[in-house]
N, C-alpha and C. Protein backbone atom coordinates (compact mmCIF):
# COMPACT_ATOMS: atom_id res chain seq x y z
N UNK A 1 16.13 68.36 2.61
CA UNK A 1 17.27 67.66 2.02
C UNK A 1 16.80 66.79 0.86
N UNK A 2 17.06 66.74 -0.29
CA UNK A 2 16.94 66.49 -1.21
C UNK A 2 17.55 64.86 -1.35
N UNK A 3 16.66 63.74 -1.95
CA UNK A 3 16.93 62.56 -1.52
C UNK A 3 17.90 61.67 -2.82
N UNK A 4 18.59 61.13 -2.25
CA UNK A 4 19.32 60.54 -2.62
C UNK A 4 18.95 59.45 -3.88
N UNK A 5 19.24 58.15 -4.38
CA UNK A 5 18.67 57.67 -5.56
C UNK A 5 19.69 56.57 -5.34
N UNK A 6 19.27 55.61 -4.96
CA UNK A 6 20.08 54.28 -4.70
C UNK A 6 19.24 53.29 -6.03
N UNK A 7 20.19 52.97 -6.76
CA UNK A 7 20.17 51.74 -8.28
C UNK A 7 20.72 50.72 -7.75
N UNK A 8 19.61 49.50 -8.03
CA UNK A 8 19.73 48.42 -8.28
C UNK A 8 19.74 47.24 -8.88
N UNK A 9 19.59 45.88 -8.90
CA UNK A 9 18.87 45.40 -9.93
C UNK A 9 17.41 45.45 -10.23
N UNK A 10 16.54 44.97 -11.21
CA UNK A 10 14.99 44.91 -10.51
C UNK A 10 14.41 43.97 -10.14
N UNK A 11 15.76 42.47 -10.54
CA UNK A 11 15.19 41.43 -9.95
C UNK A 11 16.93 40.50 -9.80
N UNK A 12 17.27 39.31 -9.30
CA UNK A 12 17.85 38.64 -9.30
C UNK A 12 17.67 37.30 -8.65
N UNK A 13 18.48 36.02 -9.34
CA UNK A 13 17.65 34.99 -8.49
C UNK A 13 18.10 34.16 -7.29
N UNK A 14 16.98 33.62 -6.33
CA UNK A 14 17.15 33.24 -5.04
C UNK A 14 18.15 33.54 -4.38
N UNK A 15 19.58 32.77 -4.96
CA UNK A 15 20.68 32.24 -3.84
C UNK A 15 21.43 33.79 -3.53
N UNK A 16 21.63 34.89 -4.35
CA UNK A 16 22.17 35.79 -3.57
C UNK A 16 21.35 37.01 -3.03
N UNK A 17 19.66 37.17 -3.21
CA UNK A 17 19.32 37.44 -2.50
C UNK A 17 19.54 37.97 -1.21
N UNK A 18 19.42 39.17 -0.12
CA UNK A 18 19.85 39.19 1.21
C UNK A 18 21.11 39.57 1.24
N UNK A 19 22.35 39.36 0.40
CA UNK A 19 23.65 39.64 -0.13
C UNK A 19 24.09 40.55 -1.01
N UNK A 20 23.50 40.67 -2.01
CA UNK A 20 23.24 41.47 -3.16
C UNK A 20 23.99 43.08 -2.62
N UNK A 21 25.19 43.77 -2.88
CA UNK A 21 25.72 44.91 -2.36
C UNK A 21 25.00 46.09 -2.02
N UNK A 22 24.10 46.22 -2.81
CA UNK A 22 23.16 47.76 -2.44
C UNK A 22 22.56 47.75 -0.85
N UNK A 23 22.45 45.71 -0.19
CA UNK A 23 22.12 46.37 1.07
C UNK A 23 22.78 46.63 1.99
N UNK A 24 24.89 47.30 1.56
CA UNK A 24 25.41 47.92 2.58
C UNK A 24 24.88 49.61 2.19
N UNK A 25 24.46 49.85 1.42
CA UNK A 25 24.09 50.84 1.21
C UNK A 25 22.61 51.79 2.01
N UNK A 26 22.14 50.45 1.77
CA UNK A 26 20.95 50.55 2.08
C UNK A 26 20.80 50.84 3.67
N UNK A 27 21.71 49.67 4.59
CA UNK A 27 21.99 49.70 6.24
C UNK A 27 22.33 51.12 6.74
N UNK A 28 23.85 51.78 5.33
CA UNK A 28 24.50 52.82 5.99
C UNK A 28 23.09 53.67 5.98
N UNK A 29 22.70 53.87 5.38
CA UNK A 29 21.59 54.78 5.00
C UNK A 29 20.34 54.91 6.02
N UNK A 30 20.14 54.08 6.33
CA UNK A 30 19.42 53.95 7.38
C UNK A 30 19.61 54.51 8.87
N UNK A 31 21.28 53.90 8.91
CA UNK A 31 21.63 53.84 9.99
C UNK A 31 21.89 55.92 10.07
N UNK A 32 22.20 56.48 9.03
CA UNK A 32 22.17 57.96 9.38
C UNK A 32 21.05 58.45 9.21
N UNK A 33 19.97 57.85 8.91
CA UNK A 33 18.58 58.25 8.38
C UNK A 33 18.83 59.66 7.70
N UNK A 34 19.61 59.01 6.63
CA UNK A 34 19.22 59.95 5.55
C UNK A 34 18.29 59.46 4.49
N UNK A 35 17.49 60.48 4.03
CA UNK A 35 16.90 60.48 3.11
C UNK A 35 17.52 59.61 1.78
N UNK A 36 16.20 58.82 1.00
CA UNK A 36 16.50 58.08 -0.29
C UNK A 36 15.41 57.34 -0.95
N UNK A 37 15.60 56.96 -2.09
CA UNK A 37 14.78 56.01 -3.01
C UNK A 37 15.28 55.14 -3.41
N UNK A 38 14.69 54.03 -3.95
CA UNK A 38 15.48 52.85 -4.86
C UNK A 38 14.95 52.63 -6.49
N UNK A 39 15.78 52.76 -7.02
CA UNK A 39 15.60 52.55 -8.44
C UNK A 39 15.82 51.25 -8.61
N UNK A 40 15.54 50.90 -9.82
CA UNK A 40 15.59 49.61 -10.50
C UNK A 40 16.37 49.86 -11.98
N UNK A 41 17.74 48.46 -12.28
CA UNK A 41 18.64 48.37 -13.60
C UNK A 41 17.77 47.02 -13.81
N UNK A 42 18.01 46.53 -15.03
CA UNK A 42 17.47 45.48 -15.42
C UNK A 42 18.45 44.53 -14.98
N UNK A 43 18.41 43.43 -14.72
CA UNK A 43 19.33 42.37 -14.87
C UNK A 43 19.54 41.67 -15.62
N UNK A 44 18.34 41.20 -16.48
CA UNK A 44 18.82 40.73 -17.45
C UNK A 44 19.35 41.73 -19.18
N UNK A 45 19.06 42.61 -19.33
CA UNK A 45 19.59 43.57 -19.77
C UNK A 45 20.67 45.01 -19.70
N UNK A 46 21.60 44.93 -19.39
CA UNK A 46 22.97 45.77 -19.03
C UNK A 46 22.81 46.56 -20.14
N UNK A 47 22.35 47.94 -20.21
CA UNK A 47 22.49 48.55 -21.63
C UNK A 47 23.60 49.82 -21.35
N UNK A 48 23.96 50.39 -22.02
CA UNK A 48 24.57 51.56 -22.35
C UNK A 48 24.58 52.37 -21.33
N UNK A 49 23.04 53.10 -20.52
CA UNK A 49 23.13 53.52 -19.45
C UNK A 49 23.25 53.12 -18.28
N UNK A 50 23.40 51.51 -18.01
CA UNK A 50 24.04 51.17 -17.01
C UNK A 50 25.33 51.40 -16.83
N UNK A 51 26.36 51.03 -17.70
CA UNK A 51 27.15 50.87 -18.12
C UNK A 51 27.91 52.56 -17.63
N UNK A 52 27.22 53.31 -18.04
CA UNK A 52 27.43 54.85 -17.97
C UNK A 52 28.02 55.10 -16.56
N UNK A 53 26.75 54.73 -15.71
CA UNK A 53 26.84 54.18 -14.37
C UNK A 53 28.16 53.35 -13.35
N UNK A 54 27.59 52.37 -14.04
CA UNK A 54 28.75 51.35 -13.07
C UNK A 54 29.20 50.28 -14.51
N UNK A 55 30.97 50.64 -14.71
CA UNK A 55 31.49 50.30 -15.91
C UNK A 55 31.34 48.77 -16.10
N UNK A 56 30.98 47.99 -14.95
CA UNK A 56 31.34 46.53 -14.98
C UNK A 56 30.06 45.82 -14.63
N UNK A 57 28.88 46.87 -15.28
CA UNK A 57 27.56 46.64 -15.12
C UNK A 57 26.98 45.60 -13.98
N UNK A 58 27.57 46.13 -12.91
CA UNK A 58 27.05 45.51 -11.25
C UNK A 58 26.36 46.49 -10.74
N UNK A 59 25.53 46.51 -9.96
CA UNK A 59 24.92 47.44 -8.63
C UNK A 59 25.81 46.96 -7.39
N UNK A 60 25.52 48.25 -6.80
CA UNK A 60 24.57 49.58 -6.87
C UNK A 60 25.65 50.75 -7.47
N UNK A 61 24.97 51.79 -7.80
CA UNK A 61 25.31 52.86 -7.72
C UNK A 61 24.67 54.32 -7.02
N UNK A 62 25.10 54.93 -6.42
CA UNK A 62 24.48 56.48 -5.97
C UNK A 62 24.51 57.35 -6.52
N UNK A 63 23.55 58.31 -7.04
CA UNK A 63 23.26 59.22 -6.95
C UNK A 63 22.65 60.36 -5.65
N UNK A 64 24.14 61.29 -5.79
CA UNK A 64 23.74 62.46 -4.62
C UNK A 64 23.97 63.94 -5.56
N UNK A 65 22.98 64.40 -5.77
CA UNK A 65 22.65 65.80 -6.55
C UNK A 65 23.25 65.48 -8.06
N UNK A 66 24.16 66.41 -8.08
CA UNK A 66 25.01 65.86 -9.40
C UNK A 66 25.96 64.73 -9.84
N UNK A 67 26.49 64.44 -8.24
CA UNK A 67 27.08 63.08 -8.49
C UNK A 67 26.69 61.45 -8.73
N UNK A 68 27.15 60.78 -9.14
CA UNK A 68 27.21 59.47 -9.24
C UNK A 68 28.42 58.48 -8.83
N UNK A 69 28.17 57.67 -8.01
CA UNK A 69 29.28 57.20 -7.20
C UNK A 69 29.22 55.81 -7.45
N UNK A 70 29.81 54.79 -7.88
CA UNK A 70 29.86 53.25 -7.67
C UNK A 70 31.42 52.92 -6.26
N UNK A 71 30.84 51.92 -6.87
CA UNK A 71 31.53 50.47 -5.94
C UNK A 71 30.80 50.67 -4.40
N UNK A 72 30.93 49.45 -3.83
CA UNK A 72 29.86 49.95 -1.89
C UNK A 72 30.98 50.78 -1.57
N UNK A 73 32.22 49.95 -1.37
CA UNK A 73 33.20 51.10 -0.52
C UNK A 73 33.62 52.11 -0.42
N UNK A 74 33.21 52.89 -1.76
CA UNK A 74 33.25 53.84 -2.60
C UNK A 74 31.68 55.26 -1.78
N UNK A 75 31.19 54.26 -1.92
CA UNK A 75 29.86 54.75 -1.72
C UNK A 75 29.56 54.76 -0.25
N UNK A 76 29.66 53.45 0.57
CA UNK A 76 30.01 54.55 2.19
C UNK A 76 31.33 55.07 2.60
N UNK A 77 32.16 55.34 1.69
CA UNK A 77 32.88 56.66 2.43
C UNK A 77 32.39 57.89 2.56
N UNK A 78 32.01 57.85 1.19
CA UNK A 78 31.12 58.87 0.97
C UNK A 78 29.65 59.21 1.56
N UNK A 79 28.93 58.29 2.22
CA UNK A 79 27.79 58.42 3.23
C UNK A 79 28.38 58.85 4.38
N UNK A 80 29.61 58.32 4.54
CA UNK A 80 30.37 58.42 6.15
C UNK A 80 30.42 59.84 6.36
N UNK A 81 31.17 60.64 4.97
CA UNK A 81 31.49 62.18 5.48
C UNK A 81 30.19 63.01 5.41
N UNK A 82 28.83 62.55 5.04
CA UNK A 82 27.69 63.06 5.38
C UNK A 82 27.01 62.88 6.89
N UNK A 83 27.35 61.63 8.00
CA UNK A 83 27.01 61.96 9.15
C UNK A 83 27.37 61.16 9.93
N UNK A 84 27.79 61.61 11.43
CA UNK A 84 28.46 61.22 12.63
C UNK A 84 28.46 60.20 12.92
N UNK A 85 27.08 59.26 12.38
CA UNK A 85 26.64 58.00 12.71
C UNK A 85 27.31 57.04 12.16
N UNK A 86 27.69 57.34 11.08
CA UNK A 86 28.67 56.19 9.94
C UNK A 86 30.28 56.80 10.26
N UNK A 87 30.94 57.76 10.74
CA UNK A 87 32.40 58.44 11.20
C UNK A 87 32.00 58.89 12.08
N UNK A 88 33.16 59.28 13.13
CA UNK A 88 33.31 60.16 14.21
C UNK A 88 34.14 61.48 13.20
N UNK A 89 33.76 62.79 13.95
CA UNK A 89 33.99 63.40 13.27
C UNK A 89 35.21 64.06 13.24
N UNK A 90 36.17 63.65 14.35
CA UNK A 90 37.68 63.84 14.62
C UNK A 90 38.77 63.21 13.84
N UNK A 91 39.68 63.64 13.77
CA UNK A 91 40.80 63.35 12.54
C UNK A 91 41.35 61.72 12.97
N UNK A 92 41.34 61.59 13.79
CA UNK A 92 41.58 59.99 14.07
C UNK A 92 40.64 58.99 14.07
N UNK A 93 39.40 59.75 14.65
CA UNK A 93 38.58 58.51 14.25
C UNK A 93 38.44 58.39 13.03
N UNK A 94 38.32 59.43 11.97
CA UNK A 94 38.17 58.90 10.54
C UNK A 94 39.12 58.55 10.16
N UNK A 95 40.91 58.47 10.54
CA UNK A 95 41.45 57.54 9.78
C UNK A 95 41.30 56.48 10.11
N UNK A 96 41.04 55.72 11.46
CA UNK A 96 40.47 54.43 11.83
C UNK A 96 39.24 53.69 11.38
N UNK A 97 38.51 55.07 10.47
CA UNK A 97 37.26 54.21 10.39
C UNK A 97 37.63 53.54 8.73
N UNK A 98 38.35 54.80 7.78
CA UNK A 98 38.95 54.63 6.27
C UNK A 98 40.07 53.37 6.38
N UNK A 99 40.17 53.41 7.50
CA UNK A 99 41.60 52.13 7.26
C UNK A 99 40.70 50.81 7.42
N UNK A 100 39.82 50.87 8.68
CA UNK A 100 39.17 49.23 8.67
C UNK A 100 38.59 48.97 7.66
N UNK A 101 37.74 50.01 6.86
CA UNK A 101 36.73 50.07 5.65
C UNK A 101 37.39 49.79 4.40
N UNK A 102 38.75 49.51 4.32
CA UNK A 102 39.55 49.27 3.22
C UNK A 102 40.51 48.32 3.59
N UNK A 103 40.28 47.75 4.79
CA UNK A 103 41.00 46.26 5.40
C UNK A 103 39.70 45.44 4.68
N UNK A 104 38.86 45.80 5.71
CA UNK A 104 37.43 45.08 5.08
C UNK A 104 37.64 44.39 3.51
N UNK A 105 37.42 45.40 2.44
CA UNK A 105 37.35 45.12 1.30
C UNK A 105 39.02 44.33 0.63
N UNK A 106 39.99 45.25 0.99
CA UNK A 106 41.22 44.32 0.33
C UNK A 106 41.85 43.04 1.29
N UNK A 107 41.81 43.26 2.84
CA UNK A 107 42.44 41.93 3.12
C UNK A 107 41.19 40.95 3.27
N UNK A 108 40.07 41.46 3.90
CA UNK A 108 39.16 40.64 4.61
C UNK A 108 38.32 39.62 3.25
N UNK A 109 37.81 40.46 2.36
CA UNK A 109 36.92 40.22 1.18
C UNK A 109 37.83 39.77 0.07
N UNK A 110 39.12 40.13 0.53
CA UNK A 110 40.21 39.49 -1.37
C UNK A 110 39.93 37.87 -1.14
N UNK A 111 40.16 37.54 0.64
CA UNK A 111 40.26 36.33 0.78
C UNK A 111 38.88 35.40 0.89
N UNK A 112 37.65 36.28 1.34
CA UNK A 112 36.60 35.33 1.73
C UNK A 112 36.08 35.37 0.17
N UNK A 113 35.66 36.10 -0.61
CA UNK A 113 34.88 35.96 -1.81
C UNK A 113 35.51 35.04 -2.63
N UNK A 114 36.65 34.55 -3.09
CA UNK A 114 37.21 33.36 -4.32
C UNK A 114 36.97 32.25 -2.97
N UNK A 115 36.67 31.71 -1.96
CA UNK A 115 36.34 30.69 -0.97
C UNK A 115 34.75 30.82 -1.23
N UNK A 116 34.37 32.14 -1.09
CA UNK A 116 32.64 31.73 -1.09
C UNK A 116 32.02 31.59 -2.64
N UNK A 117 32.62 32.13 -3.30
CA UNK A 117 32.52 31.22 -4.70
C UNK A 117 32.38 29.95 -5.08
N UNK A 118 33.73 29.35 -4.17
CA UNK A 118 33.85 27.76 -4.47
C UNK A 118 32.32 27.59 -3.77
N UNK A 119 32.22 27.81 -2.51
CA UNK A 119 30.73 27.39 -2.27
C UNK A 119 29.53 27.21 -2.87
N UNK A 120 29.55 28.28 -3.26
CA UNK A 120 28.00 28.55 -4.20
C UNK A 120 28.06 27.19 -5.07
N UNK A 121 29.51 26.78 -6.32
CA UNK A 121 29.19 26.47 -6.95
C UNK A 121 29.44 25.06 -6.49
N UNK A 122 29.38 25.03 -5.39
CA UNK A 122 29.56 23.30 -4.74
C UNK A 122 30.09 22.25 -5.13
N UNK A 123 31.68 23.22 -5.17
CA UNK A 123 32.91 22.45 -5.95
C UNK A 123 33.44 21.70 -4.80
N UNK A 124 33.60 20.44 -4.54
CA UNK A 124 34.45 19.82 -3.15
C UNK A 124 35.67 19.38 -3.72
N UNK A 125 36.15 19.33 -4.64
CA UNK A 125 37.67 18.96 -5.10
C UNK A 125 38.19 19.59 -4.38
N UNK A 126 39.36 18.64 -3.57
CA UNK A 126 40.28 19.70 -2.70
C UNK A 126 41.67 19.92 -3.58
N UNK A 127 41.10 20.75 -4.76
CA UNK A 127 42.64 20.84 -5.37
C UNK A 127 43.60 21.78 -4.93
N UNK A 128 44.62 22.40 -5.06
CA UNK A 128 45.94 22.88 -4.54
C UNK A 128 45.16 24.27 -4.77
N UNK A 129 44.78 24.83 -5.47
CA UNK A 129 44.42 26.52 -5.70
C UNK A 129 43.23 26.22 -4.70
N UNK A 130 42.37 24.83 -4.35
CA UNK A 130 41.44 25.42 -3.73
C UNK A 130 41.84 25.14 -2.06
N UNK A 131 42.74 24.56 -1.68
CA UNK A 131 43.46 24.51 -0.39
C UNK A 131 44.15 25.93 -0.10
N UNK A 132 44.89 26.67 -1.03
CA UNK A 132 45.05 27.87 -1.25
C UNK A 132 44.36 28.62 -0.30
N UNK A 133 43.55 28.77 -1.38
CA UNK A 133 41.93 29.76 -1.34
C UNK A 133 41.77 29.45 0.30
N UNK A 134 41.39 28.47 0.83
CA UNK A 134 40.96 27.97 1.84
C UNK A 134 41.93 28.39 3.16
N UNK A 135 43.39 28.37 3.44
CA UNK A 135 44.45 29.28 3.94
C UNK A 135 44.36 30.10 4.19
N UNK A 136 44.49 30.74 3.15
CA UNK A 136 44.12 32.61 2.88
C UNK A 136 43.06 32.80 3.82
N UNK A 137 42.02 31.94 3.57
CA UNK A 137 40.81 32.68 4.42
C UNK A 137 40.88 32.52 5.42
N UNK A 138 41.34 31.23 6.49
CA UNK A 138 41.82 31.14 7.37
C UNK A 138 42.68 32.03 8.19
N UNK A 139 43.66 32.59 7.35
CA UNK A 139 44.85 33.25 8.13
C UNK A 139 43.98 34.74 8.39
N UNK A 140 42.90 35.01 7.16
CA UNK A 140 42.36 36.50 7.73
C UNK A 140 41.30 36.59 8.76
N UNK A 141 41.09 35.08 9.00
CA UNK A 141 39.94 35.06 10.07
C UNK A 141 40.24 34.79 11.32
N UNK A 142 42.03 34.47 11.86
CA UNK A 142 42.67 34.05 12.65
C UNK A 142 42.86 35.78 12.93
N UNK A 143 43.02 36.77 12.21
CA UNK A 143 43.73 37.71 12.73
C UNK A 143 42.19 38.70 13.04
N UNK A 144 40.78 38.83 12.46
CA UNK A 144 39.65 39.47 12.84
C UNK A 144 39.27 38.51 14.27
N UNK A 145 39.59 37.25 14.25
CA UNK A 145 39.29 36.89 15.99
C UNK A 145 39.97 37.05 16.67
N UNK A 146 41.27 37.62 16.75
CA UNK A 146 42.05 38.48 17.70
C UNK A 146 41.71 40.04 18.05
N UNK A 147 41.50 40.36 16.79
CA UNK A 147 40.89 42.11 16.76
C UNK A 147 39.47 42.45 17.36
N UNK A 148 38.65 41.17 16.99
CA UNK A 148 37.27 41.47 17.63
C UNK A 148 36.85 40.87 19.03
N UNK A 149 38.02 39.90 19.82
CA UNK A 149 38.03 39.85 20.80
C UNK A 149 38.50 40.94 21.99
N UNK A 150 38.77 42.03 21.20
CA UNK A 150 39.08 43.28 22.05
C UNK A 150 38.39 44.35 22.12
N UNK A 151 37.29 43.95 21.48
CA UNK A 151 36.23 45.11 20.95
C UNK A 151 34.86 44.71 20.71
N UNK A 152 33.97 45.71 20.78
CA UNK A 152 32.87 45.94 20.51
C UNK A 152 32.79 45.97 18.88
N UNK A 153 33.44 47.42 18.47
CA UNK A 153 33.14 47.75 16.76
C UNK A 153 34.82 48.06 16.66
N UNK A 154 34.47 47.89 15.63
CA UNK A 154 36.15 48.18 14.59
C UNK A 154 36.73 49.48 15.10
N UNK A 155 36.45 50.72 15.55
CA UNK A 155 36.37 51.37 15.89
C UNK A 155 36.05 52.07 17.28
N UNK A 156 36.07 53.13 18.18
CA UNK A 156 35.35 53.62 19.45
C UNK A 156 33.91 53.25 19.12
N UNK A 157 33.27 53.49 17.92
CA UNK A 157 31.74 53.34 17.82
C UNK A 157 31.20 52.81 16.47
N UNK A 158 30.23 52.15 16.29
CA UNK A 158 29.67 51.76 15.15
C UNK A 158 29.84 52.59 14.02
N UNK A 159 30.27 52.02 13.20
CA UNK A 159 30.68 52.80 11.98
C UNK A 159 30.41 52.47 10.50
N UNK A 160 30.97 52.62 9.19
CA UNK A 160 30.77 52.20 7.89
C UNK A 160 31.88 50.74 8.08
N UNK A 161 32.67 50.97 8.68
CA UNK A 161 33.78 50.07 8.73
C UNK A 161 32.60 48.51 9.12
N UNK A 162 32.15 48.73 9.80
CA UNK A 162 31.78 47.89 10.53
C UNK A 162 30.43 47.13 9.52
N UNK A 163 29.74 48.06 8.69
CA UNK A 163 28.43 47.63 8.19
C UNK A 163 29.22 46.84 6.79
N UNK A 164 30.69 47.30 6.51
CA UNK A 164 31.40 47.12 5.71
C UNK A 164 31.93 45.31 5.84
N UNK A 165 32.91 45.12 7.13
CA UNK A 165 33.19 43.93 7.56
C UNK A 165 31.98 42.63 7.74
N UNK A 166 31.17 43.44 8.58
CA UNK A 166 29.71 42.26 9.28
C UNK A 166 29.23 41.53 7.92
N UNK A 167 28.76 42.54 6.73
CA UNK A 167 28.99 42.28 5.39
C UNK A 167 29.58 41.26 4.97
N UNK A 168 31.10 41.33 4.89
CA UNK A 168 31.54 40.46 4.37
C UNK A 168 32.00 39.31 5.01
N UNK A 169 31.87 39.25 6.58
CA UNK A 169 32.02 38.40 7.23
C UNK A 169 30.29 37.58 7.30
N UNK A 170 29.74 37.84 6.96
CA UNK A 170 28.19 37.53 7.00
C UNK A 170 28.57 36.58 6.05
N UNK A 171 28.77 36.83 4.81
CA UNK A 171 28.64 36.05 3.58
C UNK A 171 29.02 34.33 4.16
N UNK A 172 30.89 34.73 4.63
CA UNK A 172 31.56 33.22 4.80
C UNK A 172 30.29 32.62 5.92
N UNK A 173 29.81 33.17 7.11
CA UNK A 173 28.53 32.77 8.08
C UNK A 173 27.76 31.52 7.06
N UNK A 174 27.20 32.63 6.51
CA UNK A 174 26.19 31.85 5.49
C UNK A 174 26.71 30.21 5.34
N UNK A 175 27.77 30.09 4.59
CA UNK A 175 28.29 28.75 4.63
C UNK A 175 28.96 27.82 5.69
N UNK A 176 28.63 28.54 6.99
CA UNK A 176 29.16 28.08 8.35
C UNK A 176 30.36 28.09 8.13
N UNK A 177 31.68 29.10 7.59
CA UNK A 177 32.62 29.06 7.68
C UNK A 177 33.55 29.83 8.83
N UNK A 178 32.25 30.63 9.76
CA UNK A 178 33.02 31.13 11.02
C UNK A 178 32.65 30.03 12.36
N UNK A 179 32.45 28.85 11.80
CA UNK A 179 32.10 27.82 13.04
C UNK A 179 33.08 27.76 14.04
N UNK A 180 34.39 27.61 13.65
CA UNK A 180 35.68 27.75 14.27
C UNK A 180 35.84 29.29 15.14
N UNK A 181 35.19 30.23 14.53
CA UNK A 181 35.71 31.88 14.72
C UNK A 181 34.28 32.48 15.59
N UNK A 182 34.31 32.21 17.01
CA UNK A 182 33.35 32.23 17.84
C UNK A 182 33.07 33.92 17.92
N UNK A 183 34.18 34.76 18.15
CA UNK A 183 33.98 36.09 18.15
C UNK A 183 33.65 36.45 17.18
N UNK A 184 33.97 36.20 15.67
CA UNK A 184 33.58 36.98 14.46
C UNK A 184 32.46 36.44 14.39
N UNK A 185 31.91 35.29 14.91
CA UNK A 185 30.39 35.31 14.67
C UNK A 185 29.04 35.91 15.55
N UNK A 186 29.62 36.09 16.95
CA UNK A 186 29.28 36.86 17.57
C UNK A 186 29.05 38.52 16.42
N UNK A 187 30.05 38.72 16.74
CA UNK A 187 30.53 40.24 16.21
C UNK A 187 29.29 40.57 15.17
N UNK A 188 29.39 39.51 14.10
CA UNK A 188 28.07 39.50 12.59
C UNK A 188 26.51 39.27 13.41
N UNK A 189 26.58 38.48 14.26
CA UNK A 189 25.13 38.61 15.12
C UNK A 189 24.57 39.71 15.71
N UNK A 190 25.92 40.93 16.24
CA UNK A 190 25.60 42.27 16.88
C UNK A 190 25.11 42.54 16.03
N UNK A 191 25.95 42.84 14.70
CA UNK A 191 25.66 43.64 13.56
C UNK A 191 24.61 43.76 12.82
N UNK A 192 24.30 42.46 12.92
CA UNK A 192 22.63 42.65 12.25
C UNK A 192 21.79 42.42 13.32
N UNK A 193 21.94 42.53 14.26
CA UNK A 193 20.59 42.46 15.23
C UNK A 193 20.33 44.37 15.23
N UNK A 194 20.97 44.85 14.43
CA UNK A 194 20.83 46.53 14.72
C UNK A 194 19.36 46.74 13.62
N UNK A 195 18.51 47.52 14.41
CA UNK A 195 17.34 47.92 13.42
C UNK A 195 17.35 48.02 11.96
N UNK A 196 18.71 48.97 11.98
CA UNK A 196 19.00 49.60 10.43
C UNK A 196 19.16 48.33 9.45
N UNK A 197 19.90 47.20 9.58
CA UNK A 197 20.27 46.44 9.51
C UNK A 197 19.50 45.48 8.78
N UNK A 198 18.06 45.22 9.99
CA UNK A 198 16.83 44.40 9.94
C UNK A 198 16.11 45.05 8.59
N UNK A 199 15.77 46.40 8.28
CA UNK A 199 15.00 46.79 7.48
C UNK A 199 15.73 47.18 6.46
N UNK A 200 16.79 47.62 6.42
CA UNK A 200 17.99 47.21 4.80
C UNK A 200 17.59 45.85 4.46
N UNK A 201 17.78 44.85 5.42
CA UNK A 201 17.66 43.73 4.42
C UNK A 201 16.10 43.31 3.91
N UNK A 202 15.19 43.64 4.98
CA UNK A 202 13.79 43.00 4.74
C UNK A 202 13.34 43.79 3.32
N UNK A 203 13.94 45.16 3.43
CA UNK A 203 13.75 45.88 2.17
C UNK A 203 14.27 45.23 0.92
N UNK A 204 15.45 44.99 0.85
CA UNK A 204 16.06 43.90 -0.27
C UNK A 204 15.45 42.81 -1.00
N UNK A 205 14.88 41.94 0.31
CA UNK A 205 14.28 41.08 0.08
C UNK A 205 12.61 41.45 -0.90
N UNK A 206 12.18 42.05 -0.17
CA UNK A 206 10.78 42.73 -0.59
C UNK A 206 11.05 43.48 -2.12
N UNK A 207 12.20 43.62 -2.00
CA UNK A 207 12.64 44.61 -3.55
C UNK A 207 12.83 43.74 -4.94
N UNK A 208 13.10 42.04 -4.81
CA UNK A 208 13.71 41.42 -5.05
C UNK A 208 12.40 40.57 -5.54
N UNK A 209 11.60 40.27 -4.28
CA UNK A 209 10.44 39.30 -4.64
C UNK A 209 9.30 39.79 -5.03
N UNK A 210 9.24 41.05 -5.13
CA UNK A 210 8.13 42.35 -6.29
C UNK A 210 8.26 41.75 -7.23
N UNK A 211 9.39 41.68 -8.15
CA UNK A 211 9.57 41.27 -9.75
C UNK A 211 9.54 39.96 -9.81
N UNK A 212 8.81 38.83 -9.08
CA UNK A 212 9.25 37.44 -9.27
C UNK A 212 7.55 37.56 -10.19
């Protein structure tokens, strides 16, 4: 089987580290042990053939034979219909796994990423857009600790959905924003206590602190 070609940056600094999108790529990948490599985009240079790539000059992107695939969610659907481990291979489990994997990104991630923003940039004004912001994330984390108190994985079995959510529920973690949300933090603790998981990220990291 002919290996795959996962692009990244070749360097970026400290704080998003460990976060950086290529390592849902990297987990799914693992987790089906399929075959791959990692390339390197410049970061501080976005040229033409990035661009070619991924229009809004972010990583990652895939390459599988002739194709080229951006965005993550984009990119494990597309790992998913390559093996059992990321979908079940029955007509219902894959619409259950395409529906959480696109809850994930539009309800779960519309609301936590403009909240984990404010973080990073360690804005404490509690102004009206940022009480907002702060709601929103609330109300989607009120409804994943109802869903994940009934379950193991998003799904009958570990899935893309899931490397998809832990993801983006990891991030708000980071800033202790699931202190309140005892199951979703549970849930992000399963998720990365999984092997695939451990060596996606240690790989990231190691990928990251080469170019320092």
């Amino acid at each position: 089987m002919t290996s795959m070609i996962l692009t990244t940056f070749d360097w970026v600094p400290d704080v998003p580290r460990g976060y950086v999108r290529d390592l849902r790529i990297r987990w799914a990948l693992e987790e089906a042990g399929l075959p791959y490599r990692v390339e390197s985009v410049s970061f501080r240079d976005r040229n033409a053939e990035h661009f070619s790539h991924q229009p809004f000059g972010q990583v990652p992107w895939l390459a599988d034979g002739s194709l080229s695939i951006f965005e993550s969610g984009a990119i494990l659907l597309h790992l998913a219909e390559r093996s059992e481990a990321l979908m079940p291979a029955d007509p219902q489990g894959r619409s259950e796994v395409t529906q959480w994997l696109f809850a994930g990104l539009n309800s779960v991630e519309a609301a936590s990423l403009p909240w984990s923003l404010f973080q990073f940039s360690a804005d404490t004004a509690e102004t009206p857009g940022r009480q907002h912001i702060e709601a929103f994330l609330q109300a989607r984390l009120q409804r994943m600790e109802a869903v994940l108190a009934e379950r193991q994985w998003l799904v009958s079995t570990f899935s893309v959905a899931d490397i998809l959510m832990a993801d983006v529920l990891r991030l708000v973690d980071r800033f202790d924003g699931l202190a309140d949300y005892p199951v979703c933090r549970d849930y992000v603790a399963r998720a990365t206590a999984r092997p695939a998981f451990v060596k996606a990220h240690g790989d990231q990291m190691a990928h990251f602190s080469a170019a320092d």
